[in-house]
C-alpha atoms as a PDB file:
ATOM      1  CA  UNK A   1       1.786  -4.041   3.242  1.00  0.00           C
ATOM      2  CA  UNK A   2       2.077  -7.713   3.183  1.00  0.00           C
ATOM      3  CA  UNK A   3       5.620  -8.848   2.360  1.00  0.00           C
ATOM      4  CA  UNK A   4       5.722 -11.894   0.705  1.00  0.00           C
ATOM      5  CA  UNK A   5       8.557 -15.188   1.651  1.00  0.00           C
ATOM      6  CA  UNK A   6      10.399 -14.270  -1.384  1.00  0.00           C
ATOM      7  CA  UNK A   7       9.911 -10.760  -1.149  1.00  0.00           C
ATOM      8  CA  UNK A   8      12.953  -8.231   0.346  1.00  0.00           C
ATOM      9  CA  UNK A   9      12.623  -4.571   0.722  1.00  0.00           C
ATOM     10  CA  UNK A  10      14.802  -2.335  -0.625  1.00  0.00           C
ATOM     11  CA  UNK A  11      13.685   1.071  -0.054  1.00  0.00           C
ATOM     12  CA  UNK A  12      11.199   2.580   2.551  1.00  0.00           C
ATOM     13  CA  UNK A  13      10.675   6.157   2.428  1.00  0.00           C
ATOM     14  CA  UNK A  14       8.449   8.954   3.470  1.00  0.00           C
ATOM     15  CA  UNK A  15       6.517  10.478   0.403  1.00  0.00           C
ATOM     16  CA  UNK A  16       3.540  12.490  -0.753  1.00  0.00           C
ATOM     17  CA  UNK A  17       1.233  11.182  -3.452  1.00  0.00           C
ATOM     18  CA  UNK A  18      -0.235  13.555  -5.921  1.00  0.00           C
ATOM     19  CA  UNK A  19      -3.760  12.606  -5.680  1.00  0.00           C
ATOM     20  CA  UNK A  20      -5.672  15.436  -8.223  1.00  0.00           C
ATOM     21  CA  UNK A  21      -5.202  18.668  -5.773  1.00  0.00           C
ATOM     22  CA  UNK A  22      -4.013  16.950  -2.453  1.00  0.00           C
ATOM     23  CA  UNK A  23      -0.596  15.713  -1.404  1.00  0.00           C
ATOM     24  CA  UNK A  24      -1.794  12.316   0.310  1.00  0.00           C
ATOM     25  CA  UNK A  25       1.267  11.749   2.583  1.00  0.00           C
ATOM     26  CA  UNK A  26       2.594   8.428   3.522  1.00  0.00           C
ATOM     27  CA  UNK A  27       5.552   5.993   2.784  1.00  0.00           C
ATOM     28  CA  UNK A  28       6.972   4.216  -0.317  1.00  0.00           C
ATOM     29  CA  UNK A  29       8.280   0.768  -0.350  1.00  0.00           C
ATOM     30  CA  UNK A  30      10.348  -0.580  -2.754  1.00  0.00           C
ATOM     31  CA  UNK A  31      10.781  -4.717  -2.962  1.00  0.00           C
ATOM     32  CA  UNK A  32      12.641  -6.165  -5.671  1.00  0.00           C
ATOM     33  CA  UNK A  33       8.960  -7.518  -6.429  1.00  0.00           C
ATOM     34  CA  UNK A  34       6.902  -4.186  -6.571  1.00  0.00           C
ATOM     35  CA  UNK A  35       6.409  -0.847  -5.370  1.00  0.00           C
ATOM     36  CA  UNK A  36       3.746   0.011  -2.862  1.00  0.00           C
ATOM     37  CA  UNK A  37       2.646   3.174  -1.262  1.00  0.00           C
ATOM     38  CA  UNK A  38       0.692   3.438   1.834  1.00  0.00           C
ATOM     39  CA  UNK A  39      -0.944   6.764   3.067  1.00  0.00           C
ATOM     40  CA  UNK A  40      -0.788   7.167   6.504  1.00  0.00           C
ATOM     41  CA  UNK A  41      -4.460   6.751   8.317  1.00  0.00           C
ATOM     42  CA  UNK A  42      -5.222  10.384   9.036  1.00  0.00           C
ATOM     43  CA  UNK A  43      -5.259  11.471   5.710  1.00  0.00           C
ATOM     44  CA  UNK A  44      -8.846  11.989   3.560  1.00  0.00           C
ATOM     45  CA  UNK A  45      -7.993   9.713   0.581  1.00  0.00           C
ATOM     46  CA  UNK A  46      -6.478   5.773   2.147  1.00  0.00           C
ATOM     47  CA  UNK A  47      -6.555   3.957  -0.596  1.00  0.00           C
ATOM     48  CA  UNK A  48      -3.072   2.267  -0.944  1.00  0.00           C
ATOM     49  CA  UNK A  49      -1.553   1.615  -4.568  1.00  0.00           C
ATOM     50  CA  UNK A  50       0.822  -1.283  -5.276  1.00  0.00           C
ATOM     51  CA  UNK A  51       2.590  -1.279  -8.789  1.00  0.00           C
ATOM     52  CA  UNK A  52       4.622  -4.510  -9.951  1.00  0.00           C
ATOM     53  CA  UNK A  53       7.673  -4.091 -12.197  1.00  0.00           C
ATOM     54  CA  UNK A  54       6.124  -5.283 -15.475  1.00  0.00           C
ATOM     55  CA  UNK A  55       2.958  -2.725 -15.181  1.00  0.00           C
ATOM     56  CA  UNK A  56       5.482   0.257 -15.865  1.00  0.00           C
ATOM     57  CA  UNK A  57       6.446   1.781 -18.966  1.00  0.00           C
ATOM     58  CA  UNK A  58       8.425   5.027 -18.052  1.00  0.00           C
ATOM     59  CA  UNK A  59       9.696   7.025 -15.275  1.00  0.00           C
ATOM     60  CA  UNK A  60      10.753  10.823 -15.380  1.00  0.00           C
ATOM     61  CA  UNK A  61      11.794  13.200 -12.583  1.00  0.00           C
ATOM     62  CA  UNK A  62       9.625  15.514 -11.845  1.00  0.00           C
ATOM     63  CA  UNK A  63       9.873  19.048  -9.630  1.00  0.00           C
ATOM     64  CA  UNK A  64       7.405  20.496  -7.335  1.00  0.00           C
ATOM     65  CA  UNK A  65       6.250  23.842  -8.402  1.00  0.00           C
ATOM     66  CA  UNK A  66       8.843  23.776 -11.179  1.00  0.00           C
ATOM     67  CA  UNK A  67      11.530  23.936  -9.146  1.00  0.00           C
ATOM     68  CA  UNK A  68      11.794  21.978  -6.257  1.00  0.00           C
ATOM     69  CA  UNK A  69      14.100  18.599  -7.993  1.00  0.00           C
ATOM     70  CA  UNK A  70      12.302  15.602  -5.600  1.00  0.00           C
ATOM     71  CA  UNK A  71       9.331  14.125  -7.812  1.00  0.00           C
ATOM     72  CA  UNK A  72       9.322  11.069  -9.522  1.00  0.00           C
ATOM     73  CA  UNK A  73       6.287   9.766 -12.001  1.00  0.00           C
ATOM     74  CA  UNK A  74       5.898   6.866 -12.570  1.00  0.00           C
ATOM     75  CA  UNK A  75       3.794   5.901 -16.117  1.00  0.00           C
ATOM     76  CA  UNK A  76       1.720   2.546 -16.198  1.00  0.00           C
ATOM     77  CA  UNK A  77       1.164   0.893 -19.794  1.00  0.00           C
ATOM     78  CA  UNK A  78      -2.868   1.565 -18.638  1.00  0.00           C
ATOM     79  CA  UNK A  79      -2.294   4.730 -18.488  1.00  0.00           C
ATOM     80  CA  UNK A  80      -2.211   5.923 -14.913  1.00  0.00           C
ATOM     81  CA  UNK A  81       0.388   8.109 -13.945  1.00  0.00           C
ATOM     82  CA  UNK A  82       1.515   8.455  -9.988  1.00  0.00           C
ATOM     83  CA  UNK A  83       3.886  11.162  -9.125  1.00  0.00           C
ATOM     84  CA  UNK A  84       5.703  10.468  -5.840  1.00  0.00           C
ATOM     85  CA  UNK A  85       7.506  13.643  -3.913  1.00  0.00           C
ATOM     86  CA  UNK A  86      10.567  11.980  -1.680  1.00  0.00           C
ATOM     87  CA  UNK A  87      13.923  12.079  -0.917  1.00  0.00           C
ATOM     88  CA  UNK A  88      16.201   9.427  -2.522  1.00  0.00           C
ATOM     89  CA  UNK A  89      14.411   9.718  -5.684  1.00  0.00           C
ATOM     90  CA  UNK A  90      17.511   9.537  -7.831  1.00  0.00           C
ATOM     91  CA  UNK A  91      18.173   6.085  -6.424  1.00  0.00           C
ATOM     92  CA  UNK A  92      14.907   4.662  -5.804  1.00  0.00           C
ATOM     93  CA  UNK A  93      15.032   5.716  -9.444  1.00  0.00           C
ATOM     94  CA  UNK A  94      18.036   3.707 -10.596  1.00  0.00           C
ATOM     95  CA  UNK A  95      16.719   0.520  -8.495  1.00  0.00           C
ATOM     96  CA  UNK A  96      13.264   0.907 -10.269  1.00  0.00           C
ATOM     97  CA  UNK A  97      14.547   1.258 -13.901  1.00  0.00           C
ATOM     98  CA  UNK A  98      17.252  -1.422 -13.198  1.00  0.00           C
ATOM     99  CA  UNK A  99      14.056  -3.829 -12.674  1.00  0.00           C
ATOM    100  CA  UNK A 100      11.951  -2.671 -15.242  1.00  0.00           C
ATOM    101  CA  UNK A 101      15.130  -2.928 -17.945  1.00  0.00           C
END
């Protein structure tokens, strides 16, 4: 990910995208720009996602097999929905929704 000059980051974490049946793992980077998520090279699906503030409508928590309390989705105005499994996610929640209003 390119950072830009007026660009800071705020949060970079280890996470797993949900990518229909595979967990795509990688790391998610929060700026006070955007959010980007880069899968690390060894996995099948590389395609790297970047979401700026004013694409998102929602957020909700989310838990893995209905019980494990470290998912986060994130809902686009598109559409497109990207759940994120981390640590941090209450937060990289908080910082998210306080720049989305």
């Amino acid at each position: 990910m390119k950072v830009n000059v007026y660009e800071t980051i705020i949060y970079e974490v280890p996470a797993n995208l949900k990518r229909s049946a595979e967990y795509v793992g990688g790391k998610l980077i929060i700026t006070n720009e955007r959010i980007c998520f880069e899968p690390h090279s060894f996995n099948i699906q590389r395609k790297a996602i970047e979401i700026h503030f004013a694409e998102i409508k929602s957020l909700r928590e989310a838990k893995v097999l209905w019980i494990i309390p470290n998912g986060l989705e994130i809902h686009l105005y598109k559409g497109e929905v990207y759940k994120f499994i981390m640590s941090k996610r209450i937060q990289i929640k908080k910082e998210i929704q306080a720049k989305i209003g």
